[in-house]
C-alpha atoms as a PDB file:
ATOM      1  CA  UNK A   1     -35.364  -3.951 190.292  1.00  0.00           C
ATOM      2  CA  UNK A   2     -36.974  -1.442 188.012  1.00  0.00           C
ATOM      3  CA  UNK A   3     -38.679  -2.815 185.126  1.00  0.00           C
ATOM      4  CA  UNK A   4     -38.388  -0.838 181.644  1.00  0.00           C
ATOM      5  CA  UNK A   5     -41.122   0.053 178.847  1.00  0.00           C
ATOM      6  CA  UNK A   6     -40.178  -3.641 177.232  1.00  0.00           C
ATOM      7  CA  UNK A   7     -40.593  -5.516 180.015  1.00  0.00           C
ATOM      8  CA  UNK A   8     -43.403  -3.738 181.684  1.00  0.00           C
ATOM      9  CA  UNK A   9     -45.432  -4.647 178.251  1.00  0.00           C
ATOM     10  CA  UNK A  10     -44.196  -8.369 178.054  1.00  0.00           C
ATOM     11  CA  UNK A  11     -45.560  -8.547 181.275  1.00  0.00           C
ATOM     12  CA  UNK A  12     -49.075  -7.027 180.206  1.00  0.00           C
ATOM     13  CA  UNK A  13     -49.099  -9.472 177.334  1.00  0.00           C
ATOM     14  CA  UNK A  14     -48.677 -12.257 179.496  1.00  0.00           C
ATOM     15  CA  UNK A  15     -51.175 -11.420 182.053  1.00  0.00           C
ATOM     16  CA  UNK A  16     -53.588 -10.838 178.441  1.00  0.00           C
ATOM     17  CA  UNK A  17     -53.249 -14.362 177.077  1.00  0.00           C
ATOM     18  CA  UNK A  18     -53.147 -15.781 180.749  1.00  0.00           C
ATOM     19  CA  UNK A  19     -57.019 -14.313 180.781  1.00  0.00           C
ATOM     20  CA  UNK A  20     -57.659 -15.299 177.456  1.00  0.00           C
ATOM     21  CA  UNK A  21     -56.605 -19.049 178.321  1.00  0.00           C
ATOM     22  CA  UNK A  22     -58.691 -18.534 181.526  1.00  0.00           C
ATOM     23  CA  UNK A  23     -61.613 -17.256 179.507  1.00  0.00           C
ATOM     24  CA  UNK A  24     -61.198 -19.962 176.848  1.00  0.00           C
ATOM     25  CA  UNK A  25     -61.440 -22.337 179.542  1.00  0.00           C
ATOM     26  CA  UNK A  26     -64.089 -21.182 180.919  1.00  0.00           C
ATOM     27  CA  UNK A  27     -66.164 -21.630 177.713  1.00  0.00           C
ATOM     28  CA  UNK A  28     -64.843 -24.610 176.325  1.00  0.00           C
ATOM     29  CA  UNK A  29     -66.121 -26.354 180.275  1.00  0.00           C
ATOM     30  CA  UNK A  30     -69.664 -24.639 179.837  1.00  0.00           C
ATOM     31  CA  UNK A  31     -70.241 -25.468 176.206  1.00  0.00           C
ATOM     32  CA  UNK A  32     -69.219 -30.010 177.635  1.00  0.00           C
ATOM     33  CA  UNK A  33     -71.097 -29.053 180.688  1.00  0.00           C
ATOM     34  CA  UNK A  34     -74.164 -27.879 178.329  1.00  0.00           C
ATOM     35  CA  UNK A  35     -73.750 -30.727 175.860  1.00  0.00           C
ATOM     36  CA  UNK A  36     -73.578 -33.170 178.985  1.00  0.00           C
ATOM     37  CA  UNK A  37     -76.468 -32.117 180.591  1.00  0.00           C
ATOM     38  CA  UNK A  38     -80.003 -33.634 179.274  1.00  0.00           C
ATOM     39  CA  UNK A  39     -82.511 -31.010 178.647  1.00  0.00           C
ATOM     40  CA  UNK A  40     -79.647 -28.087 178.372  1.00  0.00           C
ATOM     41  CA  UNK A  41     -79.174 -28.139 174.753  1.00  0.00           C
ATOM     42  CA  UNK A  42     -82.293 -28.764 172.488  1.00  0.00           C
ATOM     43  CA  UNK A  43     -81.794 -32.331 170.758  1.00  0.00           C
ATOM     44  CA  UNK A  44     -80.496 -31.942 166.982  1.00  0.00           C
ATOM     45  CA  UNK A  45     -83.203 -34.021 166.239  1.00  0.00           C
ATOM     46  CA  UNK A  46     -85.886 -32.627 168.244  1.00  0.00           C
ATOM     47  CA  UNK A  47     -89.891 -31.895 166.778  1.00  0.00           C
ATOM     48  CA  UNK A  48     -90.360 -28.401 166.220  1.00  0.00           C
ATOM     49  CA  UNK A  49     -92.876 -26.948 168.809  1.00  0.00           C
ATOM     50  CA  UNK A  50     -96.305 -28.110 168.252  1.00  0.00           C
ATOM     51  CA  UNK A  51     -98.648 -24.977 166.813  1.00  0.00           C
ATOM     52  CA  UNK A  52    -101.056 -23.605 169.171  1.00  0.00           C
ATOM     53  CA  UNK A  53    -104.690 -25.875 169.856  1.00  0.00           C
ATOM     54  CA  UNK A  54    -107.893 -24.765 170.250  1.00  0.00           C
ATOM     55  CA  UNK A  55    -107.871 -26.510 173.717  1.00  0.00           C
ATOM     56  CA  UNK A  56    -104.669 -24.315 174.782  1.00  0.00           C
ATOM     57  CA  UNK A  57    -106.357 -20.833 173.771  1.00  0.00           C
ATOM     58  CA  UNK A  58    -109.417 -21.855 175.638  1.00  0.00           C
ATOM     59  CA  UNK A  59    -107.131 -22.545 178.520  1.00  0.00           C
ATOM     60  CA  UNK A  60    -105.211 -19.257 178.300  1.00  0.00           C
ATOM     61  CA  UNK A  61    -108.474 -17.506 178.323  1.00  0.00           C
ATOM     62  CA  UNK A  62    -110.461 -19.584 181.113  1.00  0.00           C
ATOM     63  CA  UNK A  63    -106.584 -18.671 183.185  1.00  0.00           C
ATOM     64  CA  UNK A  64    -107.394 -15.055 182.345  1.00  0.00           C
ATOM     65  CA  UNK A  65    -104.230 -14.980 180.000  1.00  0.00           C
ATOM     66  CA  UNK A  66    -106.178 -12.982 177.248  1.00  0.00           C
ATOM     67  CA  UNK A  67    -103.030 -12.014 175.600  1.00  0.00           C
ATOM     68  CA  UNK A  68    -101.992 -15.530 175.437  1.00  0.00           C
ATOM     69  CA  UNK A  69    -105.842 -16.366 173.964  1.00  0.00           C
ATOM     70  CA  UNK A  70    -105.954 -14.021 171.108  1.00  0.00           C
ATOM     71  CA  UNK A  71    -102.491 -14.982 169.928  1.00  0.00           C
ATOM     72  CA  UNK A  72    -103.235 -18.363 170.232  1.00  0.00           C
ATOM     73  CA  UNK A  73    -106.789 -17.650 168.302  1.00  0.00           C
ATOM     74  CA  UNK A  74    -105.124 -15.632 166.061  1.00  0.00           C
ATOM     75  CA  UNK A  75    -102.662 -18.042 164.549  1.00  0.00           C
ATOM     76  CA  UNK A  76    -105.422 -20.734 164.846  1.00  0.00           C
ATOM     77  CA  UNK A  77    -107.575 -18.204 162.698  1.00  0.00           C
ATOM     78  CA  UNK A  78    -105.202 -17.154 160.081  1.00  0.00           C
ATOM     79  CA  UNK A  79    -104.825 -21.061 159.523  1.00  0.00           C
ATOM     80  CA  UNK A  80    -108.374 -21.306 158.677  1.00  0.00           C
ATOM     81  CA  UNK A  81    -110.363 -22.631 162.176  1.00  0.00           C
ATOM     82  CA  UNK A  82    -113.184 -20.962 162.085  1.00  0.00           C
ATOM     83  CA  UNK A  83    -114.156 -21.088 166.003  1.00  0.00           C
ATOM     84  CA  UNK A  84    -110.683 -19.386 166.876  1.00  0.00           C
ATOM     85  CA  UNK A  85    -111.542 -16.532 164.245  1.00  0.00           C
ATOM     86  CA  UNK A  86    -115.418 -16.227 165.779  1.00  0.00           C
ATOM     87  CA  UNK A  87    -113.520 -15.862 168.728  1.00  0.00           C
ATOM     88  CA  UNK A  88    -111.363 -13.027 167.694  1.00  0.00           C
ATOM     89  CA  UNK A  89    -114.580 -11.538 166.203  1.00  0.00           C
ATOM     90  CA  UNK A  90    -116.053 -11.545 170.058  1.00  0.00           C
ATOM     91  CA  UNK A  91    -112.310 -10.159 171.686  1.00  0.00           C
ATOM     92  CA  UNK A  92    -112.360  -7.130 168.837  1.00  0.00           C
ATOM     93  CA  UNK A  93    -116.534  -6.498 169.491  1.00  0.00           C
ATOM     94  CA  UNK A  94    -116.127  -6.283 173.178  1.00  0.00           C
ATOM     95  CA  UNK A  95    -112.429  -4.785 173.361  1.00  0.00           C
ATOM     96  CA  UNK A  96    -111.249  -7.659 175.354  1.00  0.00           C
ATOM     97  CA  UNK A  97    -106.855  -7.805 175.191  1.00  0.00           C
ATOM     98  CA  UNK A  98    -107.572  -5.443 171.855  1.00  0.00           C
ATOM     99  CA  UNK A  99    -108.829  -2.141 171.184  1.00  0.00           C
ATOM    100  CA  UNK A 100    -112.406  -2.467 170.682  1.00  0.00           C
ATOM    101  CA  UNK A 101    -112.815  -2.303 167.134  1.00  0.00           C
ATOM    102  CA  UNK A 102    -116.355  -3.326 165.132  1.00  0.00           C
ATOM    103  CA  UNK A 103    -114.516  -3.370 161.887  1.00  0.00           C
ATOM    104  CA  UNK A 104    -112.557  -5.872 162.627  1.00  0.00           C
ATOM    105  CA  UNK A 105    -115.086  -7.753 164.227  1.00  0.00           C
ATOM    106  CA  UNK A 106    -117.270  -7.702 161.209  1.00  0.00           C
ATOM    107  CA  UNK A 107    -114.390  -9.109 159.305  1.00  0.00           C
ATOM    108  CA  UNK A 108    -113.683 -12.159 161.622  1.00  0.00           C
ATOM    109  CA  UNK A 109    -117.310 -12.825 162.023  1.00  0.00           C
ATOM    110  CA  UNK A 110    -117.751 -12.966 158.504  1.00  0.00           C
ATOM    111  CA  UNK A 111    -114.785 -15.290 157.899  1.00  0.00           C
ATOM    112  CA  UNK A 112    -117.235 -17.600 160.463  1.00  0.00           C
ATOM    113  CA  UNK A 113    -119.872 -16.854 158.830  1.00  0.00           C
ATOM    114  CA  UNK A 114    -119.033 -17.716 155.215  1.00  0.00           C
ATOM    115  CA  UNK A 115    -117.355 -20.353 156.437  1.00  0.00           C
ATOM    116  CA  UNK A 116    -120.618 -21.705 157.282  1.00  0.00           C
ATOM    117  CA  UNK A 117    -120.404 -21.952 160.824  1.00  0.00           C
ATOM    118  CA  UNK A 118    -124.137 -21.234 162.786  1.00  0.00           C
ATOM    119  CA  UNK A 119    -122.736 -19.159 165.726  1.00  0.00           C
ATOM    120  CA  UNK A 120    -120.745 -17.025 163.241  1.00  0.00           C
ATOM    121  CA  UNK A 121    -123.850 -16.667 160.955  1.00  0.00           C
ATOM    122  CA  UNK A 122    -125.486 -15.547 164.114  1.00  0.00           C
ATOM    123  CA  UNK A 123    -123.225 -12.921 165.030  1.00  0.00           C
ATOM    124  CA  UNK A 124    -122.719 -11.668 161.672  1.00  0.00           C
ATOM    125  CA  UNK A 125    -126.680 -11.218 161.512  1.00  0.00           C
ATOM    126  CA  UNK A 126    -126.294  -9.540 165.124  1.00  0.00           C
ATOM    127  CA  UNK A 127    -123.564  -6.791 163.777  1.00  0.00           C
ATOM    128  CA  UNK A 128    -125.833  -6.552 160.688  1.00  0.00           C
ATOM    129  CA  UNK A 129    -128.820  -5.875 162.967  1.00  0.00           C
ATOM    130  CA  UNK A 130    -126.979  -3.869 165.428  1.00  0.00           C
ATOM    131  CA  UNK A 131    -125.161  -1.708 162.951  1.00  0.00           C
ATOM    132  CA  UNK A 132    -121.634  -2.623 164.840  1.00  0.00           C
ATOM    133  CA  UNK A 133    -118.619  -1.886 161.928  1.00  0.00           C
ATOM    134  CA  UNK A 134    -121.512  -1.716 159.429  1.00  0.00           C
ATOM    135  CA  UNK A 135    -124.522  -0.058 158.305  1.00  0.00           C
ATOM    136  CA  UNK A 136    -127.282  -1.305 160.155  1.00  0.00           C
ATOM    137  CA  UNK A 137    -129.081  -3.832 157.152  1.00  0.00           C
ATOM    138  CA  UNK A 138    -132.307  -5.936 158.947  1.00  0.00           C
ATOM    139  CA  UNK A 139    -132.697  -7.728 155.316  1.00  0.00           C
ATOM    140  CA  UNK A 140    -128.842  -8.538 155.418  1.00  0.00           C
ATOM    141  CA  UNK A 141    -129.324  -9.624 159.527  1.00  0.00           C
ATOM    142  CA  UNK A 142    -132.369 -11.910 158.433  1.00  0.00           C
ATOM    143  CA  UNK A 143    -130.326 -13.733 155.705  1.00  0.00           C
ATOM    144  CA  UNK A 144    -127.348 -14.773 158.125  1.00  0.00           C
ATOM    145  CA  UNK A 145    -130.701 -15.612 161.237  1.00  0.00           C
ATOM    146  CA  UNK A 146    -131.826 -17.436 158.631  1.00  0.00           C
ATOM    147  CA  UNK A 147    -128.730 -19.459 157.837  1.00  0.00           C
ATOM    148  CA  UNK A 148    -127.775 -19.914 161.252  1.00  0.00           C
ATOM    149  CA  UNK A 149    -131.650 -21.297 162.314  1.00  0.00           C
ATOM    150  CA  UNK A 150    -131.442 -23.719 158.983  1.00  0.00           C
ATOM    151  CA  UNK A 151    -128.795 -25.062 161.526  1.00  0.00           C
ATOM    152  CA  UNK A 152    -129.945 -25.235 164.818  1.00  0.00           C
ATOM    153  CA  UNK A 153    -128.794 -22.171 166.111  1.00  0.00           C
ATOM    154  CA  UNK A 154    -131.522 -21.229 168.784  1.00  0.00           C
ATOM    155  CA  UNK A 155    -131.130 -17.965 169.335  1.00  0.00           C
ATOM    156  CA  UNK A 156    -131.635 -17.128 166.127  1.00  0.00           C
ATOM    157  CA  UNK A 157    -134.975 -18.784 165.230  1.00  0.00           C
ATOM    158  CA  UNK A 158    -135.925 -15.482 168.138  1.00  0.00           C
ATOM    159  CA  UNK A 159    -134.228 -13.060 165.525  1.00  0.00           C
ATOM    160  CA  UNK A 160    -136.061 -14.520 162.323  1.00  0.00           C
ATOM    161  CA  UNK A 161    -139.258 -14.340 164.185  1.00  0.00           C
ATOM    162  CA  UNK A 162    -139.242 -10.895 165.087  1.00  0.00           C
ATOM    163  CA  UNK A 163    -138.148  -9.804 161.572  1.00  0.00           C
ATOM    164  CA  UNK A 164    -140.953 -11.228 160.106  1.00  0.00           C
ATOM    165  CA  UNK A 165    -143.170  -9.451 161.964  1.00  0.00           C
ATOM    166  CA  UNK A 166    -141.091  -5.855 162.094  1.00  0.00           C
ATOM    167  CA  UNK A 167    -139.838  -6.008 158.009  1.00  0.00           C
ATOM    168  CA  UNK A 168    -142.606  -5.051 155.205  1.00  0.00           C
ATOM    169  CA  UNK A 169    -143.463  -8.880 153.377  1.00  0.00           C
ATOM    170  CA  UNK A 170    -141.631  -8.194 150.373  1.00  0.00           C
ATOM    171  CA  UNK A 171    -137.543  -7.502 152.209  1.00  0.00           C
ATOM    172  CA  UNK A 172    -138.906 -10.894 154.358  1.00  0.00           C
ATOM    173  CA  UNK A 173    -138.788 -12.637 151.127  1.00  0.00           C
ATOM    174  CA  UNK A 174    -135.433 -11.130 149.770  1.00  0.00           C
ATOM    175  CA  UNK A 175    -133.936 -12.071 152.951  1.00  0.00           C
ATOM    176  CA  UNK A 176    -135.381 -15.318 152.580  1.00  0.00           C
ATOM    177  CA  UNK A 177    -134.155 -15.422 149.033  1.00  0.00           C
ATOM    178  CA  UNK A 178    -130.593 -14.418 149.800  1.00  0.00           C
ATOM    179  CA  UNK A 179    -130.018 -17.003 152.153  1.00  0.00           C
ATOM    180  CA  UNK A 180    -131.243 -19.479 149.718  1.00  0.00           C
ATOM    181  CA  UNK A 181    -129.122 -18.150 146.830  1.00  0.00           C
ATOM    182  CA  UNK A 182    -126.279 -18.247 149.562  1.00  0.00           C
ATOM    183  CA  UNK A 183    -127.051 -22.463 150.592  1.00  0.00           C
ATOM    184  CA  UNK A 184    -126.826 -22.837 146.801  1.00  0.00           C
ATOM    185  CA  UNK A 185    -123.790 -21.145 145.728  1.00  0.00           C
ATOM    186  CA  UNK A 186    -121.694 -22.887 149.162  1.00  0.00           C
ATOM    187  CA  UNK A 187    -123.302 -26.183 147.790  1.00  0.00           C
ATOM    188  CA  UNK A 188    -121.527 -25.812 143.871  1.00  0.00           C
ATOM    189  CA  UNK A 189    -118.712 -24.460 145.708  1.00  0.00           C
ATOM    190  CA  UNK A 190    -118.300 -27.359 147.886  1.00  0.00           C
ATOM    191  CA  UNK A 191    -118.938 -29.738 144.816  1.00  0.00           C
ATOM    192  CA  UNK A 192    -115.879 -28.399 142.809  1.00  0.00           C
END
């Protein structure tokens, strides 16, 4: 039996909707199979995911993940904690998972810094000193020692010593004055 053009494409049609059906089958079983399976399908209900931790960077980084560190840090950073943007300050100074970059370094330092944080005040007098991203400024570098040894911050009571002796009397003072100027103006701040 020889089949002509009108039955040769009522047989194609049926074999397309028999694979259709087959296909539509298919689907309709995996999407109850996913919905029937705990775990599959996140809960309508569900918590968002929880925003990086401090605690989960440090693990990334003690794993060796830096990557996974500095984005961690970074979204801790740009949310305002001040040890995850010192930390991105140290990543961009040493070139650690980033391009080393001093400018950038300066900038989270400072964000420590201002923030009133010792270790930050430290390292911001350290790039200061060190002309790293910035013209090297002793006065400036004694003002942020300064800060940071008001604080506790040991290794920089060693900095504050040796500019006194190395800086003339009179840029001793004005670092000594800037800091000062500095406690006062984050004190009226912090009273508004």
């Amino acid at each position: 039996v020889q089949r002509g053009p009108v039955q040769d494409e009522r047989a194609r049609v049926r074999s397309i909707l028999t694979l259709e059906t087959v296909m539509r089958t298919l689907r309709r079983l995996c999407l109850a199979a996913a919905f029937l399976t705990p775990g599959l399908l996140p809960a309508a209900d569900a918590d968002p995911p929880a925003p990086p931790s401090l605690s989960d960077a440090e693990e990334a980084w003690h794993r060796g993940d830096i990557a996974g560190a500095l984005q961690q840090w970074r979204a801790l950073a740009e949310r305002g904690d001040i040890i995850a943007a010192n930390n991105l300050g140290y990543l961009y100074e040493t070139g650690r998972g980033v391009p080393r970059d001093y400018a950038e370094a300066l900038r989270w330092y400072r964000v420590t810094a201002e923030a009133g944080a010792p270790i930050g005040q430290f390292n911001l007098g350290e790039t200061y000193l060190e002309g790293r991203g910035v013209d090297a400024d002793p006065v400036e570098a004694a003002k942020w020692f300064l800060l940071a040894s008001w604080q506790g911050e040991p290794d920089s009571l060693e900095h504050v010593r040796k500019l006194k002796a190395e800086l003339a009397p009179e840029r001793f003072r004005d670092a000594y004055e800037r800091a000062l100027a500095w406690r006062r103006d984050k004190a009226r701040s912090r009273q508004r």
